[in-house]
N, C-alpha and C. Protein backbone atom coordinates (compact mmCIF):
# COMPACT_ATOMS: atom_id res chain seq x y z
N UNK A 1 -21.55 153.13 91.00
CA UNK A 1 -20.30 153.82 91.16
C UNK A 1 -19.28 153.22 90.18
N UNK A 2 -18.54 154.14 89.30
CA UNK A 2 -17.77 153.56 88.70
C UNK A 2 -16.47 153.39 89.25
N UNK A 3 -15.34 152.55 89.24
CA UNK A 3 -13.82 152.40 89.57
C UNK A 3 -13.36 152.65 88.91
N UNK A 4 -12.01 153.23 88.54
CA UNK A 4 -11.07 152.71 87.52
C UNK A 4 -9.55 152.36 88.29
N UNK A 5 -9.07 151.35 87.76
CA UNK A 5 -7.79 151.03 88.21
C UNK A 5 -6.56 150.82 86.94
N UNK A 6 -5.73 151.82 87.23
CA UNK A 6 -4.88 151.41 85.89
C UNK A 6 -4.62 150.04 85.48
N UNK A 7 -4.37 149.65 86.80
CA UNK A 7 -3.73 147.92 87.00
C UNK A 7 -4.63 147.47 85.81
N UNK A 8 -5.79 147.55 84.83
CA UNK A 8 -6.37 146.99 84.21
C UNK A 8 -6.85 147.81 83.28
N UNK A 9 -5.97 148.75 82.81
CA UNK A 9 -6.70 149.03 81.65
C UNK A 9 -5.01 148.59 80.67
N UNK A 10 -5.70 148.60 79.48
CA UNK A 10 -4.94 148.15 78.56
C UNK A 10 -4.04 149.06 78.15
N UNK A 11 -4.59 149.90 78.11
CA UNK A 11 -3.52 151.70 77.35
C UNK A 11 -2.66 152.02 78.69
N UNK A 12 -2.95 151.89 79.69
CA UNK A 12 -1.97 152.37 80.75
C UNK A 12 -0.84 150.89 80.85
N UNK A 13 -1.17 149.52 80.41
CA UNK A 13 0.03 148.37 80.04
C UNK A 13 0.50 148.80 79.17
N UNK A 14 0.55 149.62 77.84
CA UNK A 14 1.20 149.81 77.24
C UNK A 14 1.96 151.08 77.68
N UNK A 15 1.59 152.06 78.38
CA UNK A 15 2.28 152.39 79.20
C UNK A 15 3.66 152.54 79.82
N UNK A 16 3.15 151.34 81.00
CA UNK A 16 3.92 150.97 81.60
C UNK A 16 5.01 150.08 80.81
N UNK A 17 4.82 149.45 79.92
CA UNK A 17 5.76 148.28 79.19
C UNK A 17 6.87 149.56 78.26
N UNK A 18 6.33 150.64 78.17
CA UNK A 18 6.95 151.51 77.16
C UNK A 18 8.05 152.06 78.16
N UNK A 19 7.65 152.85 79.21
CA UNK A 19 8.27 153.05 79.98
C UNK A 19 9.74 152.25 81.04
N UNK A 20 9.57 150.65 81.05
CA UNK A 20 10.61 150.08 81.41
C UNK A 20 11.39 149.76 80.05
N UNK A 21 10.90 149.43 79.12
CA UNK A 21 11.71 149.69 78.08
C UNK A 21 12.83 150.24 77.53
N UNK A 22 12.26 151.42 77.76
CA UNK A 22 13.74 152.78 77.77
C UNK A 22 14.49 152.26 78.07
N UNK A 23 14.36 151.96 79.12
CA UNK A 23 15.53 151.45 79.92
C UNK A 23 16.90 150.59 79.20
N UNK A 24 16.75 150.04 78.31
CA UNK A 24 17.25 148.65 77.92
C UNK A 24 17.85 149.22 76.60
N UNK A 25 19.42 148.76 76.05
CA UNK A 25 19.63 148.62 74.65
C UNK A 25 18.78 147.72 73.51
N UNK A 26 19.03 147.89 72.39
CA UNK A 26 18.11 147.58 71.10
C UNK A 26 18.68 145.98 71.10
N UNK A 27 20.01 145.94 71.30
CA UNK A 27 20.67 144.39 71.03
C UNK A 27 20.24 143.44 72.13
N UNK A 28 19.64 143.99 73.20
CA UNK A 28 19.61 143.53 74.49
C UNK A 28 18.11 142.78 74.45
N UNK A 29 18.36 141.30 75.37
CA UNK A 29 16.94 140.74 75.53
C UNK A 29 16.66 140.97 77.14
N UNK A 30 15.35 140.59 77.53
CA UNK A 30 14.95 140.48 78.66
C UNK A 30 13.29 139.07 78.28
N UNK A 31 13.62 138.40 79.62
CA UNK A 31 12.66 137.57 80.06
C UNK A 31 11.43 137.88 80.37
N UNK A 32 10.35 137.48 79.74
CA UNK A 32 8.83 138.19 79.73
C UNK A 32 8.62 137.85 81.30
N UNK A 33 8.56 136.88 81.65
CA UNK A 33 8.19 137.23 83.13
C UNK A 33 8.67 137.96 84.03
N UNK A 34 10.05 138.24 83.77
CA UNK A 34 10.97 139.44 85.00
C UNK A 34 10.25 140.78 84.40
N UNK A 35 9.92 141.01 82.89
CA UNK A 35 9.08 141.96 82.25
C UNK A 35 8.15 142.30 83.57
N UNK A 36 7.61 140.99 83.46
CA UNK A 36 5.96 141.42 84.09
C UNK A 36 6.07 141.77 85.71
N UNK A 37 6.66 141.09 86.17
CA UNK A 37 7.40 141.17 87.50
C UNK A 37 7.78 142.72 88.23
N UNK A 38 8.12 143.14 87.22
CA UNK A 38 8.50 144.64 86.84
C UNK A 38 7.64 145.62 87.13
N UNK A 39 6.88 145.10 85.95
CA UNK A 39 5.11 145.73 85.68
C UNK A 39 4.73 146.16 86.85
N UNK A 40 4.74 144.82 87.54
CA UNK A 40 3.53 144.75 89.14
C UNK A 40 4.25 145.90 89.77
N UNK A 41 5.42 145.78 90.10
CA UNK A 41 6.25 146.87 91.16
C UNK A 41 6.36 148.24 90.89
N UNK A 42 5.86 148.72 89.39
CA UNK A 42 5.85 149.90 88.87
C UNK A 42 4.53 150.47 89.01
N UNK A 43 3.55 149.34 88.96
CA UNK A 43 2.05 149.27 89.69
C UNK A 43 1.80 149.73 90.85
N UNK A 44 2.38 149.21 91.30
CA UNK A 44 2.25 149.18 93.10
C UNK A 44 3.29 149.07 93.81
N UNK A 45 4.29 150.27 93.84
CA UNK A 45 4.90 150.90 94.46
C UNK A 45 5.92 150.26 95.97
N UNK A 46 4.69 150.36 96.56
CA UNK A 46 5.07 149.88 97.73
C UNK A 46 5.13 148.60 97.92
N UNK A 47 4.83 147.68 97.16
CA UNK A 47 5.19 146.50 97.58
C UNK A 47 6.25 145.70 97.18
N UNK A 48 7.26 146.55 97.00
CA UNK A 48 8.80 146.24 96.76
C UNK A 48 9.18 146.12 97.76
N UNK A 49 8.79 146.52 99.11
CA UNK A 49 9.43 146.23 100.47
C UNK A 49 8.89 145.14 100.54
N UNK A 50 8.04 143.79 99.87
CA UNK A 50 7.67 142.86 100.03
C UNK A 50 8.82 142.14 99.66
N UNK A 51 9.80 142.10 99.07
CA UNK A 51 11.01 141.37 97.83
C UNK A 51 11.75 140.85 99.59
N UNK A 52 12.37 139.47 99.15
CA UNK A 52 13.17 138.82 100.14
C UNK A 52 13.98 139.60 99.50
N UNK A 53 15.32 139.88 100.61
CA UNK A 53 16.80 140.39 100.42
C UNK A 53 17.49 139.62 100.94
N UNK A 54 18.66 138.75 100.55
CA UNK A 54 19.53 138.18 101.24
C UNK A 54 20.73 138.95 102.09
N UNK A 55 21.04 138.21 102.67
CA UNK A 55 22.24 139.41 103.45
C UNK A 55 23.33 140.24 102.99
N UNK A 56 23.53 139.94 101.91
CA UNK A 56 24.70 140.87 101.15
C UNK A 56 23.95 141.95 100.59
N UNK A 57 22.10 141.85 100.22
CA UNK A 57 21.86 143.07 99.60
C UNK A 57 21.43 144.32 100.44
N UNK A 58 22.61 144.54 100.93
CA UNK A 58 22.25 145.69 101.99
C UNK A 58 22.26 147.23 101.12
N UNK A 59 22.52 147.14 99.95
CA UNK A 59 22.70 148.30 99.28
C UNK A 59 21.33 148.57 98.69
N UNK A 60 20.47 147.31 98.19
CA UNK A 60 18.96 147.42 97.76
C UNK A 60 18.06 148.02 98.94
N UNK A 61 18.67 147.06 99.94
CA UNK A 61 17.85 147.79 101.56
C UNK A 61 17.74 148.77 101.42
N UNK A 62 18.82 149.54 101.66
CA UNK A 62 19.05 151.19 101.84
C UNK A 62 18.76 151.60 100.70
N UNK A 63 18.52 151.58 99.42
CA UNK A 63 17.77 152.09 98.63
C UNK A 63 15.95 152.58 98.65
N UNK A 64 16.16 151.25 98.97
CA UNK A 64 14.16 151.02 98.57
C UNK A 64 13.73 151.69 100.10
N UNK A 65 14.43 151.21 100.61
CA UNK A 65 13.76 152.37 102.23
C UNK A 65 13.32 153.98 102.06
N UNK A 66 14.95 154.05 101.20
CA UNK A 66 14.83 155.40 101.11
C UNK A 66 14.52 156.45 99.74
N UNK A 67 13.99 155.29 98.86
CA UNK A 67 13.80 156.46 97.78
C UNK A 67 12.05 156.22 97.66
N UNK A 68 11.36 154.35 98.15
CA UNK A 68 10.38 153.96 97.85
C UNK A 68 9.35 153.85 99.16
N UNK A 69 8.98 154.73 99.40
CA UNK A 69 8.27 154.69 100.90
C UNK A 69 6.95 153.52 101.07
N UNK A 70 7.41 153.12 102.11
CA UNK A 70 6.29 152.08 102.28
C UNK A 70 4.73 152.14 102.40
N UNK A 71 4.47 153.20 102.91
CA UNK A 71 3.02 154.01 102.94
C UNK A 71 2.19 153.28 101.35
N UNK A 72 0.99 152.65 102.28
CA UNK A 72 0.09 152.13 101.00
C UNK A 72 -0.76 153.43 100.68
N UNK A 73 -1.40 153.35 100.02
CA UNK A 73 -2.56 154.03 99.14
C UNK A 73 -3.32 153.21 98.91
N UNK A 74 -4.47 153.51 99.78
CA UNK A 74 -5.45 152.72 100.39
C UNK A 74 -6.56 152.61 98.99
N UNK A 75 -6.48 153.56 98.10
CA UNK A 75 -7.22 153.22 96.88
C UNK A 75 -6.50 152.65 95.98
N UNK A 76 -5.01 152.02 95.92
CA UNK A 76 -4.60 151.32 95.56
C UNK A 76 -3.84 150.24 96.07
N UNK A 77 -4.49 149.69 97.00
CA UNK A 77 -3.85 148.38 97.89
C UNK A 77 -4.26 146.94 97.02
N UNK A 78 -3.11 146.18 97.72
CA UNK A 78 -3.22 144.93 97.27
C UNK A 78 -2.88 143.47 98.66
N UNK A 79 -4.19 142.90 99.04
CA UNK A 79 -4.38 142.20 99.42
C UNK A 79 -3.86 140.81 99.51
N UNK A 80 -3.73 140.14 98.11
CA UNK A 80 -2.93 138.93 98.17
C UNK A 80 -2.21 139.26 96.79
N UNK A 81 -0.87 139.52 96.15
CA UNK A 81 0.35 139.81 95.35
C UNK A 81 -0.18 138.97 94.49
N UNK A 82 0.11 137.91 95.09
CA UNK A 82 0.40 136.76 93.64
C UNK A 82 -1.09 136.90 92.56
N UNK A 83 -2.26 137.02 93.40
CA UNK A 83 -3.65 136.71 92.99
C UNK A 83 -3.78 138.27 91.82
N UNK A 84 -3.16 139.10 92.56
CA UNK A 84 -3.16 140.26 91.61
C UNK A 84 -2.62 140.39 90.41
N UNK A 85 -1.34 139.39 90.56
CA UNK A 85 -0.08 139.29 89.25
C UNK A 85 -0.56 138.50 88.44
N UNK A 86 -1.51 137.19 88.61
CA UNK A 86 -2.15 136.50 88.03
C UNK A 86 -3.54 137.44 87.33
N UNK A 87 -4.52 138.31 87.58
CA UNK A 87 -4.82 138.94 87.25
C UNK A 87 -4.44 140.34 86.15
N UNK A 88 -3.55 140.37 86.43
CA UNK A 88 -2.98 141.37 85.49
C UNK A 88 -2.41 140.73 84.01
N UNK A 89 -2.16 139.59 84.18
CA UNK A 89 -1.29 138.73 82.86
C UNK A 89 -1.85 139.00 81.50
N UNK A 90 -3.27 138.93 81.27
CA UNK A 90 -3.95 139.27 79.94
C UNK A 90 -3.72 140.48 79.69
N UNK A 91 -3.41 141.54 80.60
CA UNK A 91 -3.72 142.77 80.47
C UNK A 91 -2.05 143.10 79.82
N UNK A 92 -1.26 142.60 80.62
CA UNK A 92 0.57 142.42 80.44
C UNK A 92 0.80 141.91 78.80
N UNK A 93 0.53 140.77 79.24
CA UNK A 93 0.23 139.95 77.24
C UNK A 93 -0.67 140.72 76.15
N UNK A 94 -0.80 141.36 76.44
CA UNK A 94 -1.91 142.13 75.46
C UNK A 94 -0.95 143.14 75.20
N UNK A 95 -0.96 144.06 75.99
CA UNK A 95 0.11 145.27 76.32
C UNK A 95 1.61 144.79 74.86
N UNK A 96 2.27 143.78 75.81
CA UNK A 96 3.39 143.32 74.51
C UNK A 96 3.19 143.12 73.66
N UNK A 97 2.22 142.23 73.40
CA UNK A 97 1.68 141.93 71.90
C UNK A 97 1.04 143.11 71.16
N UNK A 98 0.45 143.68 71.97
CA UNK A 98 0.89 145.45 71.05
C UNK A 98 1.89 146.04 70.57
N UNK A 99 3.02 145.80 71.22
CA UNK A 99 4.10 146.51 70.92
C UNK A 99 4.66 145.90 69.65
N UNK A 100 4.48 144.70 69.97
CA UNK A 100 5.13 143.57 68.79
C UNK A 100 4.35 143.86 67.45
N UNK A 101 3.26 144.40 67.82
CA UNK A 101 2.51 144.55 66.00
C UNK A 101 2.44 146.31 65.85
N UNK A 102 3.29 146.97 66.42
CA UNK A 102 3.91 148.40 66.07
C UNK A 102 5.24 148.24 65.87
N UNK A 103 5.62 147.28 65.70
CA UNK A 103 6.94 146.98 65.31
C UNK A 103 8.48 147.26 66.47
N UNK A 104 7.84 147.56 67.88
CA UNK A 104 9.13 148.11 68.41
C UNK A 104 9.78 146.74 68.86
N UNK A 105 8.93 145.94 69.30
CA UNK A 105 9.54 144.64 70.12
C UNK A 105 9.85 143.37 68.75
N UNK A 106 10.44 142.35 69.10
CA UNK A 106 10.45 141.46 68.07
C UNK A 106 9.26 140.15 67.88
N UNK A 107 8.68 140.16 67.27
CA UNK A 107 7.71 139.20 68.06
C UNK A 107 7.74 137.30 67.53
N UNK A 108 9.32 136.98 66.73
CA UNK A 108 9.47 136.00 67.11
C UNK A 108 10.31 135.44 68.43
N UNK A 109 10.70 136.70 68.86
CA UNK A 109 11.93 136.38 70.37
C UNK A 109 10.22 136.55 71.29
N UNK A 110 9.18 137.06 71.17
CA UNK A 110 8.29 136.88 72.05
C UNK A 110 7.82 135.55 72.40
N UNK A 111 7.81 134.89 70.82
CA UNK A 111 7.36 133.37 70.69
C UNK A 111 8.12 132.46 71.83
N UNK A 112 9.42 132.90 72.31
CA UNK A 112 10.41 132.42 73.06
C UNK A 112 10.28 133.04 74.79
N UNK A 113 9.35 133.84 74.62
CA UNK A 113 9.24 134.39 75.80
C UNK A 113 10.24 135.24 76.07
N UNK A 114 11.03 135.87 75.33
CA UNK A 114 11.98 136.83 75.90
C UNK A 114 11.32 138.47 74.86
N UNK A 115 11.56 138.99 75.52
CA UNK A 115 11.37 141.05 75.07
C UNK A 115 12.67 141.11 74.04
N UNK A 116 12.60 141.81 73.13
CA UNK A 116 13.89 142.16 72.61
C UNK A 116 13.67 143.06 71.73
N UNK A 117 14.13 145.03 71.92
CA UNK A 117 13.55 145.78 71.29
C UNK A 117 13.78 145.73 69.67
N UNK A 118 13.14 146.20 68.95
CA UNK A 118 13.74 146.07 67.19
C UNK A 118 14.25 147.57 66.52
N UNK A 119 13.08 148.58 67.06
CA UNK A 119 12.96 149.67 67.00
C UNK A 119 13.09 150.87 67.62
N UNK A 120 14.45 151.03 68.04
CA UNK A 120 14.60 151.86 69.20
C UNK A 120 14.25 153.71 69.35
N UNK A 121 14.27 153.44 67.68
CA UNK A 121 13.39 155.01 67.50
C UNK A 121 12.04 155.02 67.62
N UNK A 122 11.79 153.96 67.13
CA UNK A 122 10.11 153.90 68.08
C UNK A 122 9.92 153.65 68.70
N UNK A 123 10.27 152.99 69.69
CA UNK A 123 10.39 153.20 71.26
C UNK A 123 10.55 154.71 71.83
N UNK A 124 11.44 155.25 71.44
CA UNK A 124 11.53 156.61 72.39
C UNK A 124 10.37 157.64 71.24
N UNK A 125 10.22 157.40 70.63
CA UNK A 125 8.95 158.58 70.06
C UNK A 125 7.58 158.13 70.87
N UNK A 126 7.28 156.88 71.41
CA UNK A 126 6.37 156.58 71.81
C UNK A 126 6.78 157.30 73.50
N UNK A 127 7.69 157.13 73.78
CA UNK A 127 8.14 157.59 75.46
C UNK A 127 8.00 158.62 75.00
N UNK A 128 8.47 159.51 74.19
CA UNK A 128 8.70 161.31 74.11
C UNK A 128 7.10 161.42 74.39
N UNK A 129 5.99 161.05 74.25
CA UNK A 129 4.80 161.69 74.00
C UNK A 129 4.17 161.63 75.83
N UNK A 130 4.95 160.92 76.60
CA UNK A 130 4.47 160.37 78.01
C UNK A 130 5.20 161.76 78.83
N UNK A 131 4.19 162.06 79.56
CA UNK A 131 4.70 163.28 80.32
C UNK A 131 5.54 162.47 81.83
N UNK A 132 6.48 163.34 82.85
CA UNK A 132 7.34 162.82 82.73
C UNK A 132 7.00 161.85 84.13
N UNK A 133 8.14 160.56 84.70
CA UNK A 133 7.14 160.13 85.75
C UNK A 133 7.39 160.67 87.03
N UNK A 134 6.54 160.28 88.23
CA UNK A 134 6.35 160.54 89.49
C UNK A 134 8.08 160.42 89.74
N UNK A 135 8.49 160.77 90.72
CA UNK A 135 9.61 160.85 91.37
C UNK A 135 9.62 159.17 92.06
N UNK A 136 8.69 158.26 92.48
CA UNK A 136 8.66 157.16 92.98
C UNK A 136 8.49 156.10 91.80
N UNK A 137 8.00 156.59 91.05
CA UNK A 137 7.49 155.48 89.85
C UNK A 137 9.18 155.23 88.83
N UNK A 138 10.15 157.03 88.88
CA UNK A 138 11.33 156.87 88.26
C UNK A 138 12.39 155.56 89.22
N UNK A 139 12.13 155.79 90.72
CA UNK A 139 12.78 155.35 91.58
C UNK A 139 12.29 153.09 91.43
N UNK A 140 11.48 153.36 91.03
CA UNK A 140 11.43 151.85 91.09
C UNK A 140 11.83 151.13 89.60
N UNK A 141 11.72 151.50 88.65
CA UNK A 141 12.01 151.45 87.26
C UNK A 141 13.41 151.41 87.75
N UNK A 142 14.41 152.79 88.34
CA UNK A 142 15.65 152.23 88.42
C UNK A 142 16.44 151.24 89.25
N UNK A 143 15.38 151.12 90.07
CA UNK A 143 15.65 149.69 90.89
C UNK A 143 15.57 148.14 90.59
N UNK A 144 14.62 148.58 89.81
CA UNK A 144 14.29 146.86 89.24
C UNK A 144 15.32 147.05 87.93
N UNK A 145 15.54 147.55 87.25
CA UNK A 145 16.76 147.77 85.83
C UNK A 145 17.98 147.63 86.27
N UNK A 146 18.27 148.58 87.14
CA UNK A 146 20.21 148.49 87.43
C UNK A 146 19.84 147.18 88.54
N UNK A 147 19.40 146.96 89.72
CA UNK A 147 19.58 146.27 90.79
C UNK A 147 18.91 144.53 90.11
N UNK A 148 17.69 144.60 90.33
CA UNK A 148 16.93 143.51 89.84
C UNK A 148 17.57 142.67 88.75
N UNK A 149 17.97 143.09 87.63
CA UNK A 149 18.51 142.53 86.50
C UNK A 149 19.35 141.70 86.50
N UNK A 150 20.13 141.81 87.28
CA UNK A 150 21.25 140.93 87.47
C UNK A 150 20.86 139.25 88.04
N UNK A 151 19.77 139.50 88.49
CA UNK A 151 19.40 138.23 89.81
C UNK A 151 18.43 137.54 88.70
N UNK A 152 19.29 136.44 88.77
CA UNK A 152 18.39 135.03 88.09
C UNK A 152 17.01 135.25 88.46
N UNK A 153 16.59 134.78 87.21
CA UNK A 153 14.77 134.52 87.76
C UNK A 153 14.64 133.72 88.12
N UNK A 154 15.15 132.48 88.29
CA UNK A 154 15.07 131.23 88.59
C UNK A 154 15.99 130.67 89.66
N UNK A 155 15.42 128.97 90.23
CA UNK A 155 16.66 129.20 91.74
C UNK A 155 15.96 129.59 92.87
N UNK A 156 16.61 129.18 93.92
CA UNK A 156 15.96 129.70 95.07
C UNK A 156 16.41 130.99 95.83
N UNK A 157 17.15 131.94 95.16
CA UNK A 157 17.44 132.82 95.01
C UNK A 157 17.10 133.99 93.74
N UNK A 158 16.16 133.11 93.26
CA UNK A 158 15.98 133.95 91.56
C UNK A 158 14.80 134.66 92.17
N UNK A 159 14.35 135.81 91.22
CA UNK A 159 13.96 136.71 91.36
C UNK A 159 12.24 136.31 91.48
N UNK A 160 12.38 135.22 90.80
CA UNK A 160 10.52 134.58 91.00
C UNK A 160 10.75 134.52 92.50
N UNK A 161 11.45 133.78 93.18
CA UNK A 161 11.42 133.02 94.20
C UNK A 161 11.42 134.72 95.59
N UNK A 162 11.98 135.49 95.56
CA UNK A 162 12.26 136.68 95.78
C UNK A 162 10.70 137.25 96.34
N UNK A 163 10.34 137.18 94.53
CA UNK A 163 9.10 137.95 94.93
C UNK A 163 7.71 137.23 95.05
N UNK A 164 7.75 136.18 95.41
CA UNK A 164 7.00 135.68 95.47
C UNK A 164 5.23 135.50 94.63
N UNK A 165 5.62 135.87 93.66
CA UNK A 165 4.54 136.42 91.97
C UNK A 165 4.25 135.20 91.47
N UNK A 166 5.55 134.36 91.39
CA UNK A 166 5.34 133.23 90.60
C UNK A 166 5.78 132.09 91.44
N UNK A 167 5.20 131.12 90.73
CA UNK A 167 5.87 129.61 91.40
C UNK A 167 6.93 129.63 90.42
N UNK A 168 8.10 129.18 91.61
CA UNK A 168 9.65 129.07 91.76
C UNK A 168 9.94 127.46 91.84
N UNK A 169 8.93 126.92 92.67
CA UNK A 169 9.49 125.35 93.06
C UNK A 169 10.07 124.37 92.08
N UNK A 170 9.48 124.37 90.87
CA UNK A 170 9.84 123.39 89.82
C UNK A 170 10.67 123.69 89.14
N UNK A 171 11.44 125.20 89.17
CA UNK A 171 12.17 125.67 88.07
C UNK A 171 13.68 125.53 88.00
N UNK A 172 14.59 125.26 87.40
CA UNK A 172 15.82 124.53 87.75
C UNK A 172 17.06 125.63 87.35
């Protein structure tokens, strides 16, 4: 029997990396791991109701309740998060480092671990060719961009620590 799971193919990371992209100005950087962080939740949907919320984010609450339904999809479930996010990383790093040798991303700010687009017309000629997304897949892209962004990755409040993807403990 064969499987296929996007979570691992390489053309659907580039994909997905093209797609949060948009999102972002040309002058603008972002942190490869909040990148990837991203990734997973655009992956798998529902496990954004997994994210700690502190008590003031009552506005994310009422968002993600109501635009991102919790209902798994049992052919796409995920068992233990972190073990999955760790799994996906070659597939994530590969994905960017594509982008970086089509010229849209920069790929000495990659050397630094941060995203930073170069080419913003090639960026959206590559999005123009993507038909358009799910109504849930738009809803989490704008959750993690406008909401997510703001929140340190780091900290015991940073966004590692949040989502529990990465180890947070050592990071200052």
């Amino acid at each position: 029997m064969i499987i296929y799971s996007q979570a691992f193919d390489y053309y659907h990371a580039v994909y997905r990396m093209v797609r949060i992209l948009t999102r972002f100005k040309r002058d603008n950087f972002l942190e490869l791991d909040r990148l990837r962080i991203w990734d997973f939740y655009l992956l798998f949907p529902n496990q954004v109701h997994s994210i700690t919320l502190k008590k003031g984010d009552d506005e994310i609450r009422k968002l993600r309740k109501r635009f991102i339904k919790e209902k798994d999809n049992p052919y796409n479930s995920v068992f233990d998060n972190r073990k999955v996010f760790e799994k996906l990383k070659p597939y994530q790093l590969t994905a960017i480092h594509c982008l970086a040798s089509y010229g849209i991303i920069d790929n000495t700010l990659l050397k630094e671990n941060r995203v930073s687009i170069i080419s913003d017309s090639l960026l959206r000629e590559y999005d123009g060719k993507f038909e358009e997304l799910s109504y849930t897949e738009q809803n989490v892209i704008a959750l993690m961009t406008l909401h997510f962004s703001t929140i340190s990755l780091f900290g015991p409040d940073g966004l590692k620590s949040r989502t529990k993807l990465m180890v947070s403990k050592y990071d200052t």
